[in-house]
C-alpha atoms as a PDB file:
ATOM      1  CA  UNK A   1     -63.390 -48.650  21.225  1.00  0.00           C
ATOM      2  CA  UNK A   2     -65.518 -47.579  23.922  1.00  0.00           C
ATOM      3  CA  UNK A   3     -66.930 -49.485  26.611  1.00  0.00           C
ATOM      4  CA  UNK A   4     -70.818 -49.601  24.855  1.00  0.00           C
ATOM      5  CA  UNK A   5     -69.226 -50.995  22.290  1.00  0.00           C
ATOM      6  CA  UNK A   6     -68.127 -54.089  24.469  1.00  0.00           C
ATOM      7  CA  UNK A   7     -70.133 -57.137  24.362  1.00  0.00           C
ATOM      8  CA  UNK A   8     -70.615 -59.307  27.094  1.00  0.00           C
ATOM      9  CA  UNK A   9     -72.335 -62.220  27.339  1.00  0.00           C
ATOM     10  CA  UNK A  10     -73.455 -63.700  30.829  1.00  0.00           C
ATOM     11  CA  UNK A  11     -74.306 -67.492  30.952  1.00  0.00           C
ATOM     12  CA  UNK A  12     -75.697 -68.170  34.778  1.00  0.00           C
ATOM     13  CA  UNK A  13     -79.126 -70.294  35.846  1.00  0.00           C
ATOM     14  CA  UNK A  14     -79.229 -68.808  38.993  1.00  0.00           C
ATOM     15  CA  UNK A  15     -81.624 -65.607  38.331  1.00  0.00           C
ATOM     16  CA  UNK A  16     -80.392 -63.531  41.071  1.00  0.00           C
ATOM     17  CA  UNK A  17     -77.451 -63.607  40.550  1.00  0.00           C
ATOM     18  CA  UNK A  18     -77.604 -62.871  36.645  1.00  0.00           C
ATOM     19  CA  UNK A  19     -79.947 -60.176  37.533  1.00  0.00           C
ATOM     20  CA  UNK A  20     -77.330 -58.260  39.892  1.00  0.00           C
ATOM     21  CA  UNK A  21     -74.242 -59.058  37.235  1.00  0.00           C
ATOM     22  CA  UNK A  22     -76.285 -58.094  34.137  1.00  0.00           C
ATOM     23  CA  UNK A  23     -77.445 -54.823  35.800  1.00  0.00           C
ATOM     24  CA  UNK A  24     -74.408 -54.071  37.078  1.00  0.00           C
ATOM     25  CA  UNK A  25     -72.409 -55.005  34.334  1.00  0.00           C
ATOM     26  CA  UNK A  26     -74.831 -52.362  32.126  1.00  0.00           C
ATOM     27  CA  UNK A  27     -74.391 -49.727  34.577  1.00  0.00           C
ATOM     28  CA  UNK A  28     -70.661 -49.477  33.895  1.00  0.00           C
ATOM     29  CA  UNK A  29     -71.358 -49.367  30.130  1.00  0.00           C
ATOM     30  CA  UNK A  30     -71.303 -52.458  28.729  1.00  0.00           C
ATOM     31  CA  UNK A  31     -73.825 -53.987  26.268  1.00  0.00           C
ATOM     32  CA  UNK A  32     -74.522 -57.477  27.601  1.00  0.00           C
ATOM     33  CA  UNK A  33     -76.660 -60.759  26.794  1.00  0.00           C
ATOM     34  CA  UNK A  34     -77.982 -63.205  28.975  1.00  0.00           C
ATOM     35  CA  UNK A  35     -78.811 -66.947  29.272  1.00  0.00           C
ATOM     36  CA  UNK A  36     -79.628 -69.240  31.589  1.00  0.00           C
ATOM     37  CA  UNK A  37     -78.404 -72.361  30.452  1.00  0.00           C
ATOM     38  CA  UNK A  38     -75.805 -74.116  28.771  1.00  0.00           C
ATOM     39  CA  UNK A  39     -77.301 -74.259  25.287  1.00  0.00           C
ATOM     40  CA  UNK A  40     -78.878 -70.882  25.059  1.00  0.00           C
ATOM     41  CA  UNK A  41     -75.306 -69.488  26.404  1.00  0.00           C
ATOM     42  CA  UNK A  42     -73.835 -71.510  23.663  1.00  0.00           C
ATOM     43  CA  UNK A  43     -76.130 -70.085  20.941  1.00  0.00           C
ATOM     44  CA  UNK A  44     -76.049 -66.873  21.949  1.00  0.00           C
ATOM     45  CA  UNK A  45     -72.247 -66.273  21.950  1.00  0.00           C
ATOM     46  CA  UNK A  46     -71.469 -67.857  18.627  1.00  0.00           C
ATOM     47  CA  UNK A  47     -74.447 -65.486  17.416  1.00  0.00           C
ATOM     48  CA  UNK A  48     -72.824 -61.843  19.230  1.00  0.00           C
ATOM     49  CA  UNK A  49     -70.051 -62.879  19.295  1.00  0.00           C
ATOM     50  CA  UNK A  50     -68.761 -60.952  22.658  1.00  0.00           C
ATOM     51  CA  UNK A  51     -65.793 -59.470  23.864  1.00  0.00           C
ATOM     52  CA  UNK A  52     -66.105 -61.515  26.766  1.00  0.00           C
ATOM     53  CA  UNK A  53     -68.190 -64.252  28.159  1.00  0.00           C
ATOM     54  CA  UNK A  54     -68.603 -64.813  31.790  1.00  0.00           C
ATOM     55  CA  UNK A  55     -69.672 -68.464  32.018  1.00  0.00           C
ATOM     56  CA  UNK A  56     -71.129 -70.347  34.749  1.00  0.00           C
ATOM     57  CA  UNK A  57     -69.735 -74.030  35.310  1.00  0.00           C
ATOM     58  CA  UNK A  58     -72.491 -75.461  36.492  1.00  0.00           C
ATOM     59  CA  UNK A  59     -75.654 -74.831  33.922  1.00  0.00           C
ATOM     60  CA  UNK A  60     -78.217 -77.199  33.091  1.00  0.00           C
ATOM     61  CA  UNK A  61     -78.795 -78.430  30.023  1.00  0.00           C
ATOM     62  CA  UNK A  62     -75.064 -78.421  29.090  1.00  0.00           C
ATOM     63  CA  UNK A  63     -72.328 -77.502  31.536  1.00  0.00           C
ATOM     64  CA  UNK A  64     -69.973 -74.796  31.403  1.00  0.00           C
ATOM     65  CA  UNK A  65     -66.690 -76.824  30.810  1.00  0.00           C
ATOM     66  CA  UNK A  66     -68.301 -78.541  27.865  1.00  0.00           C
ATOM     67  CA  UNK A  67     -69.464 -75.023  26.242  1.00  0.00           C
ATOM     68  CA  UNK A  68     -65.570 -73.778  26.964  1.00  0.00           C
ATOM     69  CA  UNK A  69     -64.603 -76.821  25.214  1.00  0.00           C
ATOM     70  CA  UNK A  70     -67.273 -76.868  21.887  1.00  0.00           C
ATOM     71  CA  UNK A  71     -66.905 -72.523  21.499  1.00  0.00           C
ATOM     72  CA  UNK A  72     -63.043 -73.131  21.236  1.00  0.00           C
ATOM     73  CA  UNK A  73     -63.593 -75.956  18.840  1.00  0.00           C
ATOM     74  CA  UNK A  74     -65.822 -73.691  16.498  1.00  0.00           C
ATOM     75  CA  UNK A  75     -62.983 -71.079  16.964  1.00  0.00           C
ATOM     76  CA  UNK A  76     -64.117 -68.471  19.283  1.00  0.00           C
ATOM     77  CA  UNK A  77     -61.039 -66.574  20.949  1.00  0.00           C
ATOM     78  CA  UNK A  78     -62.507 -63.905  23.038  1.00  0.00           C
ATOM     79  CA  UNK A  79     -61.820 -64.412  26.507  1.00  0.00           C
ATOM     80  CA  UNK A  80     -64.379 -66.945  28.525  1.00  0.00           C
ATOM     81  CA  UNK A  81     -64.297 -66.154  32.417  1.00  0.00           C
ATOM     82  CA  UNK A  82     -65.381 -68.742  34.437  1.00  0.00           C
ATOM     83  CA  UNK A  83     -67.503 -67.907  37.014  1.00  0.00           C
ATOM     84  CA  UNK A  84     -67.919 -71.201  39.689  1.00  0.00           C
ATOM     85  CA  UNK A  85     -67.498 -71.734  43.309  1.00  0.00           C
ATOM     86  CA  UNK A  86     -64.810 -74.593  42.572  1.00  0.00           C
ATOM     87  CA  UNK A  87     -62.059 -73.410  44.006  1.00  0.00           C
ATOM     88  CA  UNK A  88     -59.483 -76.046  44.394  1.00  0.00           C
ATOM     89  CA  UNK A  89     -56.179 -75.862  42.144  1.00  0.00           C
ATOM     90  CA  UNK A  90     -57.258 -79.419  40.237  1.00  0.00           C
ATOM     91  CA  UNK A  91     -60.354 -77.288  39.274  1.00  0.00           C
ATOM     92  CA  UNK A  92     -58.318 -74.507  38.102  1.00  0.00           C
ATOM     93  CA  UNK A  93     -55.792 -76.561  35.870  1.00  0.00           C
ATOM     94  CA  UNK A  94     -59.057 -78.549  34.695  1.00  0.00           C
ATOM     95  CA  UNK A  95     -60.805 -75.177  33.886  1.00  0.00           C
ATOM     96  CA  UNK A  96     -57.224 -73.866  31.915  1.00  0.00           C
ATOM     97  CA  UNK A  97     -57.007 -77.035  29.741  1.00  0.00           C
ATOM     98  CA  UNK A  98     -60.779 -77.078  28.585  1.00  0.00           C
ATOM     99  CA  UNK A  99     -60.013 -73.681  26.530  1.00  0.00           C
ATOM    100  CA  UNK A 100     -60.726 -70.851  30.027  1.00  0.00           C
ATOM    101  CA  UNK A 101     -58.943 -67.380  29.877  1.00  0.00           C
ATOM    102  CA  UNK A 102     -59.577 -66.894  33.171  1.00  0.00           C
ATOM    103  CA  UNK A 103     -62.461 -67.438  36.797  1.00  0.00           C
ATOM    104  CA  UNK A 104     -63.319 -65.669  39.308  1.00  0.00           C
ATOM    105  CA  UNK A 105     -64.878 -67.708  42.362  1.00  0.00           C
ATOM    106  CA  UNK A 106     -68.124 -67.413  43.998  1.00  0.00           C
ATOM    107  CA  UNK A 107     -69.164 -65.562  45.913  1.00  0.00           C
ATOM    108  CA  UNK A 108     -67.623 -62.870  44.359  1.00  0.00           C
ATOM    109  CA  UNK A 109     -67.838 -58.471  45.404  1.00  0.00           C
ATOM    110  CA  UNK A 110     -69.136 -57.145  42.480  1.00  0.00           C
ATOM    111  CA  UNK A 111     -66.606 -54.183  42.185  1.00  0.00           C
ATOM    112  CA  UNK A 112     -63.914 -57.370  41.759  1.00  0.00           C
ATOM    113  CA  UNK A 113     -65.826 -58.352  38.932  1.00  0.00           C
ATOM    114  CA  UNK A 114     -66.010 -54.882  37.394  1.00  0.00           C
ATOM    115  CA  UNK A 115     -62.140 -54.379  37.912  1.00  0.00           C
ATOM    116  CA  UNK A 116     -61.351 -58.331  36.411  1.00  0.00           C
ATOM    117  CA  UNK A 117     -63.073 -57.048  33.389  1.00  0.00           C
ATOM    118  CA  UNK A 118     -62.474 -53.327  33.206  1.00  0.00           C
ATOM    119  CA  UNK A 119     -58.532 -55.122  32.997  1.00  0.00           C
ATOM    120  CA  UNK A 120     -59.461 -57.334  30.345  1.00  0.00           C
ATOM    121  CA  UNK A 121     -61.083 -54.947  28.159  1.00  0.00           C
ATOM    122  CA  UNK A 122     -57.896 -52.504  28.648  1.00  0.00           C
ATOM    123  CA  UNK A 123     -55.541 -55.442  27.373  1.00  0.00           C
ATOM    124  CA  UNK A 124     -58.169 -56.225  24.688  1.00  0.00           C
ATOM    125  CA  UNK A 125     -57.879 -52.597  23.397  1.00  0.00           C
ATOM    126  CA  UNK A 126     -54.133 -52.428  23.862  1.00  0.00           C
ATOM    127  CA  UNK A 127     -52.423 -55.630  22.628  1.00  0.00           C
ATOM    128  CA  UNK A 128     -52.121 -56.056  18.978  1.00  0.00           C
ATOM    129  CA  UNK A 129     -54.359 -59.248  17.696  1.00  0.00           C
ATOM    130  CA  UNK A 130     -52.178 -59.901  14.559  1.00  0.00           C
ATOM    131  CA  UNK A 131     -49.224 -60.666  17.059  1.00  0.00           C
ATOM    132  CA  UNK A 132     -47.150 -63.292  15.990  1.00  0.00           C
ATOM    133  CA  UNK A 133     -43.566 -65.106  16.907  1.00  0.00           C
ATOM    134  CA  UNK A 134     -41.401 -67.184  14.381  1.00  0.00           C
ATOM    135  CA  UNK A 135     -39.098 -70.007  15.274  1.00  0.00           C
ATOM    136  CA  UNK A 136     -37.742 -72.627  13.920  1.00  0.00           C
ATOM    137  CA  UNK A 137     -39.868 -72.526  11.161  1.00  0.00           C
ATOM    138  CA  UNK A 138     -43.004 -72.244  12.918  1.00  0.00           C
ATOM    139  CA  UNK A 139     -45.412 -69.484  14.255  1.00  0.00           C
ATOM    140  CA  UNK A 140     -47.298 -69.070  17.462  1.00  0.00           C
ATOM    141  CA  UNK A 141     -49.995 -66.983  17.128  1.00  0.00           C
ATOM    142  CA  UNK A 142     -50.404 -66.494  20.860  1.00  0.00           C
ATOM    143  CA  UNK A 143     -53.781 -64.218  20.633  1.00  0.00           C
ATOM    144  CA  UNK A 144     -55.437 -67.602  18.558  1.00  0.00           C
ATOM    145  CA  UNK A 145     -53.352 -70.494  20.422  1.00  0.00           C
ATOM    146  CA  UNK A 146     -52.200 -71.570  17.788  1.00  0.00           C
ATOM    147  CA  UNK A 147     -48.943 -72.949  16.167  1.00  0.00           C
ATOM    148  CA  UNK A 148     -48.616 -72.844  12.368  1.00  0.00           C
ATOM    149  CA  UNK A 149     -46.385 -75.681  11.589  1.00  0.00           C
ATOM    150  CA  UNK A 150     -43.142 -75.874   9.248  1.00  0.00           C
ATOM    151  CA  UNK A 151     -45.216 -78.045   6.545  1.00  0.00           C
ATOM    152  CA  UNK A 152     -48.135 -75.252   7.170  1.00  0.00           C
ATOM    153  CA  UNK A 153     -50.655 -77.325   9.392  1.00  0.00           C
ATOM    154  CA  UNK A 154     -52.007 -75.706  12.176  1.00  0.00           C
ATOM    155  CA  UNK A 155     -52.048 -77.034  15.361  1.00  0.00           C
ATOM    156  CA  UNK A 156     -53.730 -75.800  18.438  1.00  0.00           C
ATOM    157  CA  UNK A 157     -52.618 -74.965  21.844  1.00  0.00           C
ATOM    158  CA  UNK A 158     -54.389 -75.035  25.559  1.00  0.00           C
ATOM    159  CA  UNK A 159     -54.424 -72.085  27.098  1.00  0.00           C
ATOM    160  CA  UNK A 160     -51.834 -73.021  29.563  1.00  0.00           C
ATOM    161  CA  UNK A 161     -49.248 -74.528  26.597  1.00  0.00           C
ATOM    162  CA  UNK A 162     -49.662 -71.084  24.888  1.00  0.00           C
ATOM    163  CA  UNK A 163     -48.939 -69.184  28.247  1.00  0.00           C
ATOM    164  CA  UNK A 164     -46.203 -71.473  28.531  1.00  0.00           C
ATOM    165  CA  UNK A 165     -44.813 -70.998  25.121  1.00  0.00           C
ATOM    166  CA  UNK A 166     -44.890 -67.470  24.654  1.00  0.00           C
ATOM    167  CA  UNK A 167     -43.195 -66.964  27.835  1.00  0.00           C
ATOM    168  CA  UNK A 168     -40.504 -68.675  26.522  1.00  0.00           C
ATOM    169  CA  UNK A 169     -40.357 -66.600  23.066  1.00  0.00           C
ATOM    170  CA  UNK A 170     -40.441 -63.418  24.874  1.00  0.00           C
ATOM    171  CA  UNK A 171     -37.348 -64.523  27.105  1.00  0.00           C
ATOM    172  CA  UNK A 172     -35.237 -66.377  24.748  1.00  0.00           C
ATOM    173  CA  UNK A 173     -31.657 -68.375  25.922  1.00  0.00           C
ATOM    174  CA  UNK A 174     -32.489 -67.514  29.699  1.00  0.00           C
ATOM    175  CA  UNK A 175     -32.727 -70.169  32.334  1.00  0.00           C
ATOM    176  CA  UNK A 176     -36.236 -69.806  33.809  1.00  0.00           C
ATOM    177  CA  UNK A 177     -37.073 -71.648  36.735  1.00  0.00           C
ATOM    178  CA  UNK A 178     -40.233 -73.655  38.047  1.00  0.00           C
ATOM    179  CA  UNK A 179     -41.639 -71.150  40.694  1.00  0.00           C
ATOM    180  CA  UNK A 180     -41.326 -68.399  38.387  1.00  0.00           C
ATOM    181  CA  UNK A 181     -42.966 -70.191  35.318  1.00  0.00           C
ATOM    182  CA  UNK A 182     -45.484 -71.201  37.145  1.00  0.00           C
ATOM    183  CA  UNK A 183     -46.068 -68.079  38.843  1.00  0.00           C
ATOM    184  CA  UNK A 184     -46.542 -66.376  35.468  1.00  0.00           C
ATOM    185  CA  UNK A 185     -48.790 -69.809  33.364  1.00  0.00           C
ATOM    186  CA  UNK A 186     -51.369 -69.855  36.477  1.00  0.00           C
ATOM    187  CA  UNK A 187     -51.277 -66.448  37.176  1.00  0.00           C
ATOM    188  CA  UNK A 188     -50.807 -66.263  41.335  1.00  0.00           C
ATOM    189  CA  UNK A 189     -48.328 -67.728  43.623  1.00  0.00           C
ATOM    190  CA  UNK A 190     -49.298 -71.230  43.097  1.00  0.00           C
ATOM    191  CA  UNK A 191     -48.555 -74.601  45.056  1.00  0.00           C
ATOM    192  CA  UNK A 192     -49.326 -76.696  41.870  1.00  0.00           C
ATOM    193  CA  UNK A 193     -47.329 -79.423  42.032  1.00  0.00           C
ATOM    194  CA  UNK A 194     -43.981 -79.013  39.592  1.00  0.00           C
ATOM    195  CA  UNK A 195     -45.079 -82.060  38.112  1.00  0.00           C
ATOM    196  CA  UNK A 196     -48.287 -80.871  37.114  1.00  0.00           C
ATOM    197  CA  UNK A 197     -45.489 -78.390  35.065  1.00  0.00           C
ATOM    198  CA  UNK A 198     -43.574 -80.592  33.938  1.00  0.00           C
ATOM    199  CA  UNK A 199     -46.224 -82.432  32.441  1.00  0.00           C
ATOM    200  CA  UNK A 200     -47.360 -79.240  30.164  1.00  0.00           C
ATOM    201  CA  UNK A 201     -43.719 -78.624  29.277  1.00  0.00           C
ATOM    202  CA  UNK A 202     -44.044 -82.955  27.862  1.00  0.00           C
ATOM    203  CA  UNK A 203     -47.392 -81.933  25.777  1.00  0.00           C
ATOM    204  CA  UNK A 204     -45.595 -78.617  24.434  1.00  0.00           C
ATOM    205  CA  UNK A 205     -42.553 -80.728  23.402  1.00  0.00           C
ATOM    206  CA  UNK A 206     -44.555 -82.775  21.358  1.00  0.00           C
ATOM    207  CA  UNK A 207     -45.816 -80.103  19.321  1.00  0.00           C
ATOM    208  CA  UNK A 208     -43.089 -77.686  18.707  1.00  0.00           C
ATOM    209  CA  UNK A 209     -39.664 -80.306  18.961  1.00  0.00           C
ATOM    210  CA  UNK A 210     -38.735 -82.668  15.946  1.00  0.00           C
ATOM    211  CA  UNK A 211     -37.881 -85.461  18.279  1.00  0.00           C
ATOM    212  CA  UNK A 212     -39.707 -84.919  21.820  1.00  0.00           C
ATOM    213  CA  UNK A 213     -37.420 -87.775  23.191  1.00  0.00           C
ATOM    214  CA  UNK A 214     -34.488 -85.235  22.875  1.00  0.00           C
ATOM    215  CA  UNK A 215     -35.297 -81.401  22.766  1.00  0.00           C
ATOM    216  CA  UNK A 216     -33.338 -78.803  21.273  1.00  0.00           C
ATOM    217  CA  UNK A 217     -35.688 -76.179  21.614  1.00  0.00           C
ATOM    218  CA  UNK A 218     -37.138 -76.499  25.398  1.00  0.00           C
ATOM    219  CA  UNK A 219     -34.635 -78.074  27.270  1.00  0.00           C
ATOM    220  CA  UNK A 220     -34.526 -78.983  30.931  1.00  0.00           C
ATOM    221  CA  UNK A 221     -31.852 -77.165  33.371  1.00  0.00           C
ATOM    222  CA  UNK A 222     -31.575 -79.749  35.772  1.00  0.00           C
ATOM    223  CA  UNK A 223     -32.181 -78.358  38.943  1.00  0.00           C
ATOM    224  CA  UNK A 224     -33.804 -75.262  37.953  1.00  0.00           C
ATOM    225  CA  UNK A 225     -36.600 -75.211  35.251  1.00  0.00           C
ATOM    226  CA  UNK A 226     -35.903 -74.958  32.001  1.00  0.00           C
ATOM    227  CA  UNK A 227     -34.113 -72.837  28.893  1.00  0.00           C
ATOM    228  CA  UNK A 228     -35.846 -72.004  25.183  1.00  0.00           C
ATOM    229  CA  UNK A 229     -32.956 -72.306  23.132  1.00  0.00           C
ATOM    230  CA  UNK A 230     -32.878 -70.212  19.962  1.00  0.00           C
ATOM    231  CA  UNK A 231     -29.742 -71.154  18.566  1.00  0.00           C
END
């Protein structure tokens, strides 16, 4: 697939600034749509259905968290970047769990943008979308966060508790620790608090584990982090 053949669309109110992204964004080959608020964005991405979506937060009409939330309700799973000038690590986490793949924080240099998406659109064209790990009984279907459960229900996953999980399938039995794990679920060398961890790793219990109250699958290594025990 060639880069024409990417869609993008670009949800921002403030005209300049969609101006120099959208003509930018077409310079380097990409076919992109526009909007310039949170409803229009909405309507025009279930309608194209993009590659990628670079979404403002904060749109009239409707804001960008709640169109993150509603598209990955109605089942979109392209990737949804997150354009907003929040920069603090409780906007980040709240920006993972309402359904993000990703931001990029304003101001931004417009050759950082390019290269954020010229590596998405590599992975996109690379990774396998039919991927899928089996486990005690279940399947994670990492590219669609989503579990499909022993008795065949399908459950979904945030962002952050699918990062989470399939780290864990693709290092089976070995002891991972917090820095590391969180290192690789938020993607930079974060100061989150390990509670703010810990919490996720609670959630993801109570989706994958039989009894929550005493894992056998993600167990704690006291001390350390934590172990995905495949038997």
């Amino acid at each position: 697939m060639e880069k024409k053949k990417i869609k993008i669309v670009v949800v921002e109110d403030d005209e300049n600034l969609r101006f120099l992204v959208v003509n930018r964004l077409e310079k380097e080959g990409y076919t992109v749509f526009e909007a310039a608020n949170g409803h229009d964005g909405e309507t025009a991405i279930l309608k194209e259905e993009p590659e990628v979506v670079l979404l403002d937060w904060m749109l009239p009409g409707k804001q960008g968290s709640a169109v993150c939330a509603s598209l990955r309700q109605q089942q979109f799973e392209n990737q949804i970047i997150m354009m907003t000038a929040k920069a603090q690590d409780v906007d980040k986490i709240d920006a993972y769990n309402f359904g993000v793949s990703d931001y990029i924080t304003k101001p931004f240099n417009m050759d950082v943008l390019v290269a954020l998406l010229d590596n998405k659109v590599k992975y996109l064209l690379t990774h396998d979308k039919s991927e899928i790990h089996r486990f005690s009984g279940m399947e994670h279907h990492p590219n669609v966060h989503s579990l499909v459960m022993r008795d065949g229900r399908k459950m979904e996953l945030t962002i952050l508790e699918n990062r989470i999980l399939l780290y864990f399938l693709k290092n089976p039995d070995k002891v991972i620790n917090r820095d590391e794990l969180m290192q690789v679920v938020w993607g930079y060398n974060s100061d989150v608090n390990t509670r703010t961890l810990d919490m996720h790793i609670v959630r993801l219990r109570k989706k994958i584990e039989e009894n929550p109250e005493n894992p056998q699958l993600l167990q704690t290594v006291r001390g350390i982090g934590y172990r995905f025990n495949l038997g």
